[in-house]
Protein backbone atom coordinates (compact mmCIF):
# COMPACT_ATOMS: atom_id res chain seq x y z
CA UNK A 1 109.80 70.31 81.23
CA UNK A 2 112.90 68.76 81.21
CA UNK A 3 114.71 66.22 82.93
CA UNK A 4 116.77 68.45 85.05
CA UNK A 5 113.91 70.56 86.14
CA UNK A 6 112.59 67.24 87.46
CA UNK A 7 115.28 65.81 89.47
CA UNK A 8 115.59 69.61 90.95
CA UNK A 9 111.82 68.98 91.70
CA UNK A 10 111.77 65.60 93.06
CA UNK A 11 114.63 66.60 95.57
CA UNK A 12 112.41 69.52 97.05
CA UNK A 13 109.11 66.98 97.48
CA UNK A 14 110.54 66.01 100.68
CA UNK A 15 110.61 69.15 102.33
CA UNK A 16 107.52 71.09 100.06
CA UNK A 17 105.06 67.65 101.50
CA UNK A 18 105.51 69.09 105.07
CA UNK A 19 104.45 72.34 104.12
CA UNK A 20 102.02 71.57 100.74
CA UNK A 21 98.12 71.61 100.85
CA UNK A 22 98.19 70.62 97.03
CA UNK A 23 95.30 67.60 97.70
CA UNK A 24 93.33 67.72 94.57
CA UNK A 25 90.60 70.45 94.65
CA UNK A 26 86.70 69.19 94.69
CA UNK A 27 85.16 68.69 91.58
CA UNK A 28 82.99 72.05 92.45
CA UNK A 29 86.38 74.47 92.24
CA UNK A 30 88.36 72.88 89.51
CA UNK A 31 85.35 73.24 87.40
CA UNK A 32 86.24 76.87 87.66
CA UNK A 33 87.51 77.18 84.30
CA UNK A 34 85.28 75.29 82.12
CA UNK A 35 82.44 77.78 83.63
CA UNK A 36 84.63 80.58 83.27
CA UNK A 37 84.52 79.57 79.34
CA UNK A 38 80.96 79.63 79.36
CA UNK A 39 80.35 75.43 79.03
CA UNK A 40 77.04 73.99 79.90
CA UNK A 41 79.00 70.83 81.58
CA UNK A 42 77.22 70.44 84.41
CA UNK A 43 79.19 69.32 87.84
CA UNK A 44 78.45 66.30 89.37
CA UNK A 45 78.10 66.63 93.60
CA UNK A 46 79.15 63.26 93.97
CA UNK A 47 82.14 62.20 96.61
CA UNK A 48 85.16 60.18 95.16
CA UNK A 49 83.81 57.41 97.16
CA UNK A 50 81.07 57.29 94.83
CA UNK A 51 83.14 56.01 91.85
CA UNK A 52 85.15 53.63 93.72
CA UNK A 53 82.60 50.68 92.15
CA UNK A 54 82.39 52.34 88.89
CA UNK A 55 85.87 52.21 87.70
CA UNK A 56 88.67 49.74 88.26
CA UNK A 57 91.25 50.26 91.34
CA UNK A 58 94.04 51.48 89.13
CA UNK A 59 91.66 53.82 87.45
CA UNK A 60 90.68 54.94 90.88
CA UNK A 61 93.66 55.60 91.59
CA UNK A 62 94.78 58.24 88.81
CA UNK A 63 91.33 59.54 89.03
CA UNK A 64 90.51 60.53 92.07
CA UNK A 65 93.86 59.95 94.05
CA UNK A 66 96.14 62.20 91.31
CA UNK A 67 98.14 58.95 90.57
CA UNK A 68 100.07 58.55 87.82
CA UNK A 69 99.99 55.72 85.29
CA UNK A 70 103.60 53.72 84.33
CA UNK A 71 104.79 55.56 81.06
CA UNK A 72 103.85 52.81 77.68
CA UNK A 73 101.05 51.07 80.00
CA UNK A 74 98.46 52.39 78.28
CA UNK A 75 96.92 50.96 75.16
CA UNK A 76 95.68 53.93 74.00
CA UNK A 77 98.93 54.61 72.85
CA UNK A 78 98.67 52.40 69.98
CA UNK A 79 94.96 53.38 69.57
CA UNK A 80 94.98 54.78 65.48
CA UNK A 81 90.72 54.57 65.03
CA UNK A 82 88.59 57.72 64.61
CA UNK A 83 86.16 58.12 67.64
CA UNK A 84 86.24 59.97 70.82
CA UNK A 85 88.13 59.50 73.98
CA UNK A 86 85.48 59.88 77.26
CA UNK A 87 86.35 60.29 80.67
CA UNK A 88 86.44 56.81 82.40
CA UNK A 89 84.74 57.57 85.29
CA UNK A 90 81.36 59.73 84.17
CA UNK A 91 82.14 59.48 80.48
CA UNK A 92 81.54 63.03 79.15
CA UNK A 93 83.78 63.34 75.99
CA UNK A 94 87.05 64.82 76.41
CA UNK A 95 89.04 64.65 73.31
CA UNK A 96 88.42 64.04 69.45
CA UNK A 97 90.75 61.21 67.51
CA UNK A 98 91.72 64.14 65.17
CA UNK A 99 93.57 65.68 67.94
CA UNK A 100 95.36 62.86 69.11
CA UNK A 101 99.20 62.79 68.39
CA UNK A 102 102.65 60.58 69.35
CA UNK A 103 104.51 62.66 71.95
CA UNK A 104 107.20 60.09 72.23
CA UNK A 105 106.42 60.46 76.36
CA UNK A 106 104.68 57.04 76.88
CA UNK A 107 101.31 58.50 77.76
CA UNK A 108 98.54 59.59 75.03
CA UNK A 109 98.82 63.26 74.36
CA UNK A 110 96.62 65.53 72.29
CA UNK A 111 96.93 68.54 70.98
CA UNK A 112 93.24 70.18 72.44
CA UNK A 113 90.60 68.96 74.56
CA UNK A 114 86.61 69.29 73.82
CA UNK A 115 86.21 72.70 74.53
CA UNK A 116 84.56 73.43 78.17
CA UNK A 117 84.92 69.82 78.70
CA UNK A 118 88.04 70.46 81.19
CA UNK A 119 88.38 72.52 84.12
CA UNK A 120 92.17 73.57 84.70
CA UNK A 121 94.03 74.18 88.06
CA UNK A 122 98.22 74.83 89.03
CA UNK A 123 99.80 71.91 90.41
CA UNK A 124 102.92 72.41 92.80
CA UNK A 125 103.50 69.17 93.36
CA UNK A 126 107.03 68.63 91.80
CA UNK A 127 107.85 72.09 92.97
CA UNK A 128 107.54 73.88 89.32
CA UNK A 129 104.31 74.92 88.71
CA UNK A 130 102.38 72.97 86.06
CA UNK A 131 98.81 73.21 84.69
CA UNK A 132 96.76 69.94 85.61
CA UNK A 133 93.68 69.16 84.07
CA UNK A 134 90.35 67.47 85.35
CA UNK A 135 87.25 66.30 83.83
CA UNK A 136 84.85 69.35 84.44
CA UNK A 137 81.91 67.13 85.12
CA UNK A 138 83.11 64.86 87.39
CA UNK A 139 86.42 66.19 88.80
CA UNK A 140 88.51 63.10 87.80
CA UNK A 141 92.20 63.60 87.04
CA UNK A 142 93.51 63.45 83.91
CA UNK A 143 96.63 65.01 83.41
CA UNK A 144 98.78 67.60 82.73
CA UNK A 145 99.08 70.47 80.07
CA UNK A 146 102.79 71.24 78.61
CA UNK A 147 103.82 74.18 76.17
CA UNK A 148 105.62 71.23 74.13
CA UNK A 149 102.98 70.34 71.67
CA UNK A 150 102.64 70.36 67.75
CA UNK A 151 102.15 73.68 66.22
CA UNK A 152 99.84 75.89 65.66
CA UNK A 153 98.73 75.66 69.64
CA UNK A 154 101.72 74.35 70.41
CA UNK A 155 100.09 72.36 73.26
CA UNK A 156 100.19 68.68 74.84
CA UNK A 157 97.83 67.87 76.90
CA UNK A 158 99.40 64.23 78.33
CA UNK A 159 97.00 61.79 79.85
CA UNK A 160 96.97 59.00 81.58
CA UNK A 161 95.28 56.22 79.42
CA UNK A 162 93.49 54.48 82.65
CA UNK A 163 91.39 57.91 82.60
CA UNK A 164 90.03 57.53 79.27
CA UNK A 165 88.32 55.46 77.75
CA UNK A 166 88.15 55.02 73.72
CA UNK A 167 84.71 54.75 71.43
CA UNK A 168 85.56 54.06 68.21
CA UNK A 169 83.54 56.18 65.22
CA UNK A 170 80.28 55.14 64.51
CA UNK A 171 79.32 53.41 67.96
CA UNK A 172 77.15 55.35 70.12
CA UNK A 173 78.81 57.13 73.35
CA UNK A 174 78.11 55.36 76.57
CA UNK A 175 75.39 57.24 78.43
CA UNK A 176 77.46 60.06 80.89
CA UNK A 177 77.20 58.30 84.17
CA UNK A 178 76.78 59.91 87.47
């Protein structure tokens, strides 16, 4: 994606909001693909309401809401330790240090998730289709998949840094929540 095909997309919002029913899809159908790869992830039936107490507004937010964080916000940019990046909200692990990599975009980016751990769907909302990701436990937003990424996948999965959280190597994973 480049910057071009954004402005072009940010002009057509406008007119593609009247028309769009892109509101993120319940946790049930964007688990779709993790099942479809055969993961024993197990949904959570909670509503979004549910988390509102369990993560921080801003979290909220890109979680639940499809916000976006403000590019070089995160400190997970920075973050160089082995460990594991969970999801914020339930905490089921998402991504492995060793796949971490600088995208130069502002946002952490990896080059794979946990496999099973995410459940894929299209997003239209800057007109140009683009693969978003969600946890596949709990539904929460994460980010968005680009053909961009470090070879030999080739892949960058971006994320927003207020949907992770990081557990350094060696301590134990917080218990999944929900």
């Amino acid at each position: 994606m480049n910057r071009r095909n954004v402005l072009q997309g940010l002009a057509s919002v406008a007119a593609l909001s009247l028309f769009s029913g892109c509101s993120r899809a319940a946790p049930a159908a964007a688990t779709a693909t993790a099942a479809a790869a055969g993961t024993a992830v197990v949904p959570l039936k909670r509503p979004e309401a549910y988390w509102r107490d369990k993560v921080s507004p801003a979290a909220y937010a890109v979680l639940f809401e499809e916000d976006t964080e403000r590019a070089g916000s995160s400190p997970l940019n920075a973050e160089k330790r082995d460990g594991t990046y969970v999801c914020a909200a339930c905490h089921l692990p998402l991504f492995s240090s060793r796949n971490k990599f600088e995208s130069g975009t502002g946002w952490p980016s990896f080059t794979q998730p946990i496999k099973g751990h995410m459940a894929t769907k299209t997003d239209y909302k800057i007109v140009l289709p683009r693969t978003e990701y969600h946890c596949a436990r709990c539904g929460g937003h994460q980010g968005h998949v680009f053909d961009d990424g470090p070879a030999p996948r080739g892949e960058r999965w971006c994320n927003n840094g207020l949907a992770l959280r990081f557990v350094p190597k060696g301590q134990s994973l917080p218990a999944l929540r929900g």
